[in-house]
N, C-alpha and C. Protein backbone atom coordinates (compact mmCIF):
# COMPACT_ATOMS: atom_id res chain seq x y z
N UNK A 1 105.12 -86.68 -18.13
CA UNK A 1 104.61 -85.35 -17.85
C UNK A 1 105.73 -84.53 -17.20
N UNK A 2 105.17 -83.45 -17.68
CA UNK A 2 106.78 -82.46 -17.10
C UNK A 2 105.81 -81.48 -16.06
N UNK A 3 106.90 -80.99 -15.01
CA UNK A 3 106.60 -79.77 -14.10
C UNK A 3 106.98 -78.45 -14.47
N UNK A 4 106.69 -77.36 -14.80
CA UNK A 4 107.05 -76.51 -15.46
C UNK A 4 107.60 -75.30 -14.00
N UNK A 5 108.68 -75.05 -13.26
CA UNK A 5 108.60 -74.73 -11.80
C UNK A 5 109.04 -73.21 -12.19
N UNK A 6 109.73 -72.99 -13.39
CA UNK A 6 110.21 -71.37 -13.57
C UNK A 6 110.37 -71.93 -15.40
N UNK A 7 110.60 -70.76 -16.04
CA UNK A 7 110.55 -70.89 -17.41
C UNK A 7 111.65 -71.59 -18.02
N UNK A 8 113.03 -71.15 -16.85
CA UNK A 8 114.28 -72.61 -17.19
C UNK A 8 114.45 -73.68 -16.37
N UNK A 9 113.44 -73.91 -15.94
CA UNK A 9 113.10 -75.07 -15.14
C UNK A 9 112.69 -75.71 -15.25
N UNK A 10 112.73 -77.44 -15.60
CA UNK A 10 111.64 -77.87 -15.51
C UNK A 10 111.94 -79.33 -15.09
N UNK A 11 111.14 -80.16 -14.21
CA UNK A 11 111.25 -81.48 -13.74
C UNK A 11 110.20 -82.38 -14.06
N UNK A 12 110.83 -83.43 -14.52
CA UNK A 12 109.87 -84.53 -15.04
C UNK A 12 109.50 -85.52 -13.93
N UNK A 13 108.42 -85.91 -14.52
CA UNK A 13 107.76 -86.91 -13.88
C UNK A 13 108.26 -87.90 -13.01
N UNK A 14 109.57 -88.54 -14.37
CA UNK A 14 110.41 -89.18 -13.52
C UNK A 14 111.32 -89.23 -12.33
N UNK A 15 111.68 -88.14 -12.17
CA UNK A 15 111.94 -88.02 -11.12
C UNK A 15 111.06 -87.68 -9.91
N UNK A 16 110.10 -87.87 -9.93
CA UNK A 16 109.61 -88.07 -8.36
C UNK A 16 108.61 -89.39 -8.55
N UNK A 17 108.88 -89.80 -7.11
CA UNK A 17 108.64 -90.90 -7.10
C UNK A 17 107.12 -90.99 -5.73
N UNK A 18 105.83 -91.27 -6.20
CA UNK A 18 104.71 -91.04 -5.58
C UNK A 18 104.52 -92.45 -4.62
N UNK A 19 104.51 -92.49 -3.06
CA UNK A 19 103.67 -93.83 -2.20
C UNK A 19 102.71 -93.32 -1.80
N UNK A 20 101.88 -93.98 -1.87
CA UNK A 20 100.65 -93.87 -0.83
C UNK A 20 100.82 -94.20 0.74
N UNK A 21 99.87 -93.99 2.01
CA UNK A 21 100.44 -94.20 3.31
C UNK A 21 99.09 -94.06 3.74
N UNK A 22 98.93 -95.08 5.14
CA UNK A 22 97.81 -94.61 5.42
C UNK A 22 97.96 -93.16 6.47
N UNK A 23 96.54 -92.10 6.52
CA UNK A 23 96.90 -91.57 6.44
C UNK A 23 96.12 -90.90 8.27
N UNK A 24 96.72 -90.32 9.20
CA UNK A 24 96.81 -90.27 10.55
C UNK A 24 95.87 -89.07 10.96
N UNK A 25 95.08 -89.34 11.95
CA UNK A 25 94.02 -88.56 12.72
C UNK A 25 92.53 -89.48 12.24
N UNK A 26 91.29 -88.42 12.42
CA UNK A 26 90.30 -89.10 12.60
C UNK A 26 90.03 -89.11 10.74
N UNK A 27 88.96 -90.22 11.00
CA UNK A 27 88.26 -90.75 9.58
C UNK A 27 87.20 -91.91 9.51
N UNK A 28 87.14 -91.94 10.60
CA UNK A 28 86.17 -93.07 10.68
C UNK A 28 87.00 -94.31 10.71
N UNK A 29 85.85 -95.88 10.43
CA UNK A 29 86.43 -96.94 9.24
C UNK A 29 87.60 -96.37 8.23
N UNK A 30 87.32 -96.07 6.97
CA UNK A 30 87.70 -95.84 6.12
C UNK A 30 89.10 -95.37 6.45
N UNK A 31 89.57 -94.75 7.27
CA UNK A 31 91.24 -94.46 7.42
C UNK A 31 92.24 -95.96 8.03
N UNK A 32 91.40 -96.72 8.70
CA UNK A 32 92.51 -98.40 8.25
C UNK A 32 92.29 -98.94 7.13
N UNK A 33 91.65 -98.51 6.35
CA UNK A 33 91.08 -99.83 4.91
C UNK A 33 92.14 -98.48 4.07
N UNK A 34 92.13 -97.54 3.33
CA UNK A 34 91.94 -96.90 2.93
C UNK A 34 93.94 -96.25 2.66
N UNK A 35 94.73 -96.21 2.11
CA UNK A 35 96.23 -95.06 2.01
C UNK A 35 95.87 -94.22 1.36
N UNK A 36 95.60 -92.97 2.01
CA UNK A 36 95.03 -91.47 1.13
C UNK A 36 96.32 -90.96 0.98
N UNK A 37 96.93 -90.67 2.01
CA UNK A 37 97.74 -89.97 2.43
C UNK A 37 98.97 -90.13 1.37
N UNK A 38 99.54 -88.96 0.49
CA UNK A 38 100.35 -89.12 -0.90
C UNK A 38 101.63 -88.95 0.09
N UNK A 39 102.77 -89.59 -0.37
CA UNK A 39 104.13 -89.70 -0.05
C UNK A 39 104.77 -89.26 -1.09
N UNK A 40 105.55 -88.29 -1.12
CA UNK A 40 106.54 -88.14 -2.84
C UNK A 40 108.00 -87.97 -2.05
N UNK A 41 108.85 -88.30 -3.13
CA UNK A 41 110.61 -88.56 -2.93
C UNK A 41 110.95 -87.65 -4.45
N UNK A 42 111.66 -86.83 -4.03
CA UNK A 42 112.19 -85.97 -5.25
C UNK A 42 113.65 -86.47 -5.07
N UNK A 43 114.60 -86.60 -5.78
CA UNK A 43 115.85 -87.04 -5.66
C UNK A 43 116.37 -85.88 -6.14
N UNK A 44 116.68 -84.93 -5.17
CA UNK A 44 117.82 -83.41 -5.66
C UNK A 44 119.25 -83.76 -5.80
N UNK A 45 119.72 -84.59 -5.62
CA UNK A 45 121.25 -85.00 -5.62
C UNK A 45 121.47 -85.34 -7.14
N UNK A 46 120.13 -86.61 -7.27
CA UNK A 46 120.42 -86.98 -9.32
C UNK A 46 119.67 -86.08 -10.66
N UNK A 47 119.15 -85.05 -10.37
CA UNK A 47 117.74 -84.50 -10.56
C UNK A 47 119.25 -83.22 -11.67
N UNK A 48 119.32 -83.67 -13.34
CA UNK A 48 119.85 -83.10 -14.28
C UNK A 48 119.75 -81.19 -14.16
N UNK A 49 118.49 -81.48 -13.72
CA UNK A 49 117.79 -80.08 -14.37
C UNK A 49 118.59 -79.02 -13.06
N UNK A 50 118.87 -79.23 -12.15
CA UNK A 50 119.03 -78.49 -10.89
C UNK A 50 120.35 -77.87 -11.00
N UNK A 51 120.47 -76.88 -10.68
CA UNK A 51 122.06 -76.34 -10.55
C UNK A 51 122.53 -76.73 -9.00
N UNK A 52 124.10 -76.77 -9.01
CA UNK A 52 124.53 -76.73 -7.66
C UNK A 52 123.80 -75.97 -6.68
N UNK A 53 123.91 -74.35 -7.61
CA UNK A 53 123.13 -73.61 -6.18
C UNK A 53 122.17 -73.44 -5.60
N UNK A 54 121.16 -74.19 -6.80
CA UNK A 54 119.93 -74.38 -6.29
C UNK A 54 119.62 -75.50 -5.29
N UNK A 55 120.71 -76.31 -5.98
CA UNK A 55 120.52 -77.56 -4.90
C UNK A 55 121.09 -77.27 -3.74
N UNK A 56 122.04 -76.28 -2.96
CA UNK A 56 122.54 -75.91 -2.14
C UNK A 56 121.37 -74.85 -1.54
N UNK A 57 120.56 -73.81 -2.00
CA UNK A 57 119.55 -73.66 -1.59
C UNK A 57 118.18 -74.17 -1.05
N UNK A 58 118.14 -75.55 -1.69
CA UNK A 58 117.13 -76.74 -1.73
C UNK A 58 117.45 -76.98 -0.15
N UNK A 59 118.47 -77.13 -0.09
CA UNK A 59 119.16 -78.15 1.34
C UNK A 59 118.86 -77.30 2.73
N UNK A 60 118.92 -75.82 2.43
CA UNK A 60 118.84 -75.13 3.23
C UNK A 60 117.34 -74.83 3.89
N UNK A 61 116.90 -75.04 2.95
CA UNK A 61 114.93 -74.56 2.51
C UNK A 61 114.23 -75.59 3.24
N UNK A 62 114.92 -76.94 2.49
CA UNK A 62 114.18 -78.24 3.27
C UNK A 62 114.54 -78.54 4.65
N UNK A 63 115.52 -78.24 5.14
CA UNK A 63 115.81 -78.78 6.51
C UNK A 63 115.44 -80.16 6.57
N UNK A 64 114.76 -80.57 7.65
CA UNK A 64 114.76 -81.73 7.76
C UNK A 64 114.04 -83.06 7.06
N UNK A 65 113.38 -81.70 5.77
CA UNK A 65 112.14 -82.72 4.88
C UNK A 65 113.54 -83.53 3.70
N UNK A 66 114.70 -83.39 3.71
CA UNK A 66 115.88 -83.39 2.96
C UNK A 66 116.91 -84.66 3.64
N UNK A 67 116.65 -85.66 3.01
CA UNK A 67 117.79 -86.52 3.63
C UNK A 67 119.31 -86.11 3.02
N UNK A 68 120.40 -87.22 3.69
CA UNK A 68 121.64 -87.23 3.76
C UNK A 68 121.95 -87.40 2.59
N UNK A 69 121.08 -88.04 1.54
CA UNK A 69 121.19 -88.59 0.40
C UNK A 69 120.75 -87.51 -0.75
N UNK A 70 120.52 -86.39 0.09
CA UNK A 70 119.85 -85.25 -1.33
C UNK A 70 118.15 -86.04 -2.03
N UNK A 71 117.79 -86.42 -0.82
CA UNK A 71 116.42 -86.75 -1.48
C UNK A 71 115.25 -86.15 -0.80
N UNK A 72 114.60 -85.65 -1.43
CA UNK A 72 113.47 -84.40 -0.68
C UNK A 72 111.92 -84.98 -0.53
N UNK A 73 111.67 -85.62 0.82
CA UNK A 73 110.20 -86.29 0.84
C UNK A 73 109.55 -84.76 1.86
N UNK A 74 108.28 -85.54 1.12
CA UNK A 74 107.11 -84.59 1.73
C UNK A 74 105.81 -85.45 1.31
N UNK A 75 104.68 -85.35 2.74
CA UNK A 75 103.99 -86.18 2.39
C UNK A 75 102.64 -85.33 2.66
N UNK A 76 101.52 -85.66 1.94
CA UNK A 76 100.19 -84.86 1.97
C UNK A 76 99.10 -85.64 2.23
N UNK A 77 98.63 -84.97 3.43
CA UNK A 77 96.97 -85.78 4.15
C UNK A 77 96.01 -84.60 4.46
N UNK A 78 96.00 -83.58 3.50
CA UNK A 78 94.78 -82.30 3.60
C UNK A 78 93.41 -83.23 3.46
N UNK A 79 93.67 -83.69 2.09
CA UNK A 79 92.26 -84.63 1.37
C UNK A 79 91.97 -85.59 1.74
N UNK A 80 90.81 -86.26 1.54
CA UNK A 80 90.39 -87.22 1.89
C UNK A 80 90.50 -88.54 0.16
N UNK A 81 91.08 -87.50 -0.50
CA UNK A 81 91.10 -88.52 -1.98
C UNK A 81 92.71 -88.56 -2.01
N UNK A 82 93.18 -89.70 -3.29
CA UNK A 82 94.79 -89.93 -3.49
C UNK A 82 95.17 -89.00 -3.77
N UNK A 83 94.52 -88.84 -5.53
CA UNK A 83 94.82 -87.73 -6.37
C UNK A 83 94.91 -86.45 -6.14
N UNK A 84 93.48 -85.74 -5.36
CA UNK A 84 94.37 -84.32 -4.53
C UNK A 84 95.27 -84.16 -3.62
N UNK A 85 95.99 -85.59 -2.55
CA UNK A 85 96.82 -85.35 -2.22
C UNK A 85 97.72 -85.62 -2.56
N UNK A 86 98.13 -86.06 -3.91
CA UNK A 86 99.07 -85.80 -4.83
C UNK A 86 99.76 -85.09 -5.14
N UNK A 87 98.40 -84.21 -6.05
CA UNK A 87 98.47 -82.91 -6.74
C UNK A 87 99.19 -82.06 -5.38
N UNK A 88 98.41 -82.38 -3.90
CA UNK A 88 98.82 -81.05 -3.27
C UNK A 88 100.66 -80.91 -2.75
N UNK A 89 100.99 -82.30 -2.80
CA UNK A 89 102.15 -82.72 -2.33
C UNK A 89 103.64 -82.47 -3.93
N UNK A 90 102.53 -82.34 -4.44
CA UNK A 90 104.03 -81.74 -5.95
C UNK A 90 103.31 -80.41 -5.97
N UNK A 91 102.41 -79.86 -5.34
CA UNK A 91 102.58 -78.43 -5.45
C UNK A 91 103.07 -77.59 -4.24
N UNK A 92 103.43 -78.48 -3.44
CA UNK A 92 104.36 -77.67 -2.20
C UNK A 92 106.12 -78.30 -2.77
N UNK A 93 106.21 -79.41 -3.31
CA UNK A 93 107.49 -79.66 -3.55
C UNK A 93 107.86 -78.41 -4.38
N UNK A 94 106.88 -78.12 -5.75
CA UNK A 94 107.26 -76.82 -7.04
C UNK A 94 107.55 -75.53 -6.26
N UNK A 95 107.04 -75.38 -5.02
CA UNK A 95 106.59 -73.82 -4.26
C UNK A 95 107.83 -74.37 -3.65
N UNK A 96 108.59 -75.04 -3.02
CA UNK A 96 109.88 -75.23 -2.72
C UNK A 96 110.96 -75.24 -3.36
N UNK A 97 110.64 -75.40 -4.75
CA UNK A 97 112.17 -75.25 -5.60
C UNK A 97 111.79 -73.87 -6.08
N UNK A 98 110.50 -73.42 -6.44
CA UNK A 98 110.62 -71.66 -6.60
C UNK A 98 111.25 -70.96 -5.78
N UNK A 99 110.98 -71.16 -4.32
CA UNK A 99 111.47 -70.85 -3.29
C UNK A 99 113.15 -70.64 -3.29
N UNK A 100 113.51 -71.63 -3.70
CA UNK A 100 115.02 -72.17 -3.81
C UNK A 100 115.45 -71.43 -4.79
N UNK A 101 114.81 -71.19 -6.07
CA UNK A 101 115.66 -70.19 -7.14
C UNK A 101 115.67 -68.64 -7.18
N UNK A 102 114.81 -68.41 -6.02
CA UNK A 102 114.81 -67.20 -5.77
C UNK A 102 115.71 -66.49 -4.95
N UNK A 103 116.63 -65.76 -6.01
CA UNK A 103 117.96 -65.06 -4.73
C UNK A 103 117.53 -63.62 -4.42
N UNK A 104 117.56 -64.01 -2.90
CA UNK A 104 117.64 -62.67 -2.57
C UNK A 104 118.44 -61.74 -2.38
N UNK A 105 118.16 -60.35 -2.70
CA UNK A 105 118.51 -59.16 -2.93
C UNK A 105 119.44 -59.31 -1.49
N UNK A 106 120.84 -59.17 -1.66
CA UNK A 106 121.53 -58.40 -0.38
C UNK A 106 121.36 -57.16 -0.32
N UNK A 107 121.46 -56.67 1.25
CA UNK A 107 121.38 -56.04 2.05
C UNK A 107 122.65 -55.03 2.14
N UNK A 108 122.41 -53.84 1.56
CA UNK A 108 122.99 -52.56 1.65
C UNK A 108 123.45 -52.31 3.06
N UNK A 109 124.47 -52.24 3.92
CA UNK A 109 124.54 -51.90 5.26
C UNK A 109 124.58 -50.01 5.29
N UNK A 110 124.00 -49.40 5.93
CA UNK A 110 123.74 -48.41 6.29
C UNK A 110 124.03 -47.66 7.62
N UNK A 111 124.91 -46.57 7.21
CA UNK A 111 124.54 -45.51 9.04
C UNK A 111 123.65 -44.17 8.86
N UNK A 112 123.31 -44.33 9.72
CA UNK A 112 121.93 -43.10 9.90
C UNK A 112 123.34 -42.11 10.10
N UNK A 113 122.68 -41.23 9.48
CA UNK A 113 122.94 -39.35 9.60
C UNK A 113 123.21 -39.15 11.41
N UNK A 114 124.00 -37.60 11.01
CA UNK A 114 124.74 -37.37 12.15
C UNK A 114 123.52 -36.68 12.96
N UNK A 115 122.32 -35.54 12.11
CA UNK A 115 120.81 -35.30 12.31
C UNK A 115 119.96 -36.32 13.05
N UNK A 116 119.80 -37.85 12.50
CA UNK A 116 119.13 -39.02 13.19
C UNK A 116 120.03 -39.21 14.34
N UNK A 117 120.81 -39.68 14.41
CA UNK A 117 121.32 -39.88 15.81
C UNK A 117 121.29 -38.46 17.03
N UNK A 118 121.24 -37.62 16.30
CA UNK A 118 120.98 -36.55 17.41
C UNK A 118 119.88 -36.54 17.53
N UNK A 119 118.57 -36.34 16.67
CA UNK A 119 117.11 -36.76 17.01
C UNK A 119 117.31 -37.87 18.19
N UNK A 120 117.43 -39.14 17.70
CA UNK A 120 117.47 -40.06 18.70
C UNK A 120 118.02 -39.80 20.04
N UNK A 121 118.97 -39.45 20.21
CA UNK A 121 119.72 -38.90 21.91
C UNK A 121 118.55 -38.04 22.20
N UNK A 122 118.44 -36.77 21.51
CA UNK A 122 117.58 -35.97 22.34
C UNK A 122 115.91 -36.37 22.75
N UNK A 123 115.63 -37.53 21.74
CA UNK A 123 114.16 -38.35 22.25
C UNK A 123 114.49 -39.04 23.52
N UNK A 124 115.68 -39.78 23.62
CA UNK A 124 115.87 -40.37 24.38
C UNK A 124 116.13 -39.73 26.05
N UNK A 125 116.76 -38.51 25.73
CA UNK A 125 116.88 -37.54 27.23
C UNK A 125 115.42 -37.30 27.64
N UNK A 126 114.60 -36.87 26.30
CA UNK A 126 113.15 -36.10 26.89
C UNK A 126 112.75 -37.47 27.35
N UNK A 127 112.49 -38.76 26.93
CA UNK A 127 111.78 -39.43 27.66
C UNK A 127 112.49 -39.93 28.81
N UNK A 128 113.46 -39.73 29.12
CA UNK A 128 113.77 -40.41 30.68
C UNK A 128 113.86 -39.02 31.59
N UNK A 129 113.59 -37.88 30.78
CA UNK A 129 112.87 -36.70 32.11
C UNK A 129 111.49 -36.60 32.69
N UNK A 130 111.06 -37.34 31.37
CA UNK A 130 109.06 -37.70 31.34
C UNK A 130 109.44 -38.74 32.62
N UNK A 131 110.25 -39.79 32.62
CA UNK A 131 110.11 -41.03 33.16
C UNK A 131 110.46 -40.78 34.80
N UNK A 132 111.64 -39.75 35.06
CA UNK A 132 111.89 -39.55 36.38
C UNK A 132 110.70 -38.71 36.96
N UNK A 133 110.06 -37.78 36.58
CA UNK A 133 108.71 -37.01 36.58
C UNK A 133 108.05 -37.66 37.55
N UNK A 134 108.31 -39.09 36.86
CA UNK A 134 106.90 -40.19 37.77
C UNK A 134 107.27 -40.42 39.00
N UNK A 135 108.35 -40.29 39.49
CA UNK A 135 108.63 -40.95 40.73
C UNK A 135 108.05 -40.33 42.12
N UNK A 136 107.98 -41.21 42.98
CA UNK A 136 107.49 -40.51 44.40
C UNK A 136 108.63 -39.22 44.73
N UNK A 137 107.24 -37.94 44.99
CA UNK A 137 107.97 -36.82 45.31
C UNK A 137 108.84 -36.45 46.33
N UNK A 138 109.93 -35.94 46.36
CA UNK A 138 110.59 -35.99 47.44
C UNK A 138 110.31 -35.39 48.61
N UNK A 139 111.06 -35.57 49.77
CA UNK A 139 109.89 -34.50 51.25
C UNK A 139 111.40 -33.35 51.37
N UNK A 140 110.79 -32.18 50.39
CA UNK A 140 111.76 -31.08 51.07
C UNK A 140 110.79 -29.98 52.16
C-alpha cells in the first residue's frame, strides 16, 4: 500500500515500520493484558522518495521525535483499538512530511514611510502628555 502525502509524493508501506506498546494512563484491566498503543519508525535517511531538502526540513519539524539515525518515531494512544491508532499515527507522520514540503514564502523586509514614523512620534508625545497629566499636582 502506498501513502499518497502530495501529488509527487508518495511513501510506501514499506517503509514504515508499525509496534504495538502497551499503552499509559487509565484503562482499567485491559491496559496490562492489552498493546493498543501504535508505535511507527519512518526511516527518512533511506526513504528513495524524499529529497535532501525535505529531509533537511523533516529534521527541523521533528525535533526530538527524529533520531541521530534519520529515523522518525511517533507513537499513538488517542484509541482504545490498534487499528485507529495506527491509522492515527501515519496520519500525523503524512501531516509532518506535508508540513516539511511546504516552503515558506520569505519575508520582504520593509521601512515604514517618513508620514508613519511621524504619526508614530507624534502619538507617542500626545500620550506621554496624557500620562504626565496624571501625576500628583504640584503645590504652587
Amino acid at each position: 500500500m502506498a501513502y499518497h502525502v502530495l501529488p509527487d509524493l508518495v511513501i510506501h508501506d514499506d517503509d514504515i515500520v508499525v509496534t504495538y506498546i502497551h499503552a499509559s494512563g487509565p484503562g482499567g484491566q485491559n491496559v496490562n493484558k492489552v498493546a493498543t498503543a501504535a508505535q511507527i519508525r519512518f526511516d527518512a535517511a533511506r526513504c528513495a522518495t524524499l529529497t535532501s531538502r525535505l529531509r533537511a526540513r523533516l529534521r527541523l519539524l521533528a525535533g526530538s521525535r527524529m533520531t541521530r539515525d534519520g529515523i522518525v518515531i511517533l507513537t499513538a494512544q488517542r484509541f482504545r483499538s490498534q487499528s485507529r491508532n495506527r491509522e492515527d499515527a501515519i496520519e500525523r507522520l503524512l501531516d509532518l512530511l506535508r508540513q516539511a514540503a511546504h516552503v515558506p514564502t520569505r519575508r520582504i523586509a520593509t521601512r515604514p514611510s517618513r508620514t508613519q514614523r511621524r504619526r508614530r512620534m507624534d502619538d507617542k508625545s500626545r500620550r506621554a502628555r496624557i500620562k504626565q497629566g496624571r501625576g500628583r499636582p504640584t503645590a504652587e
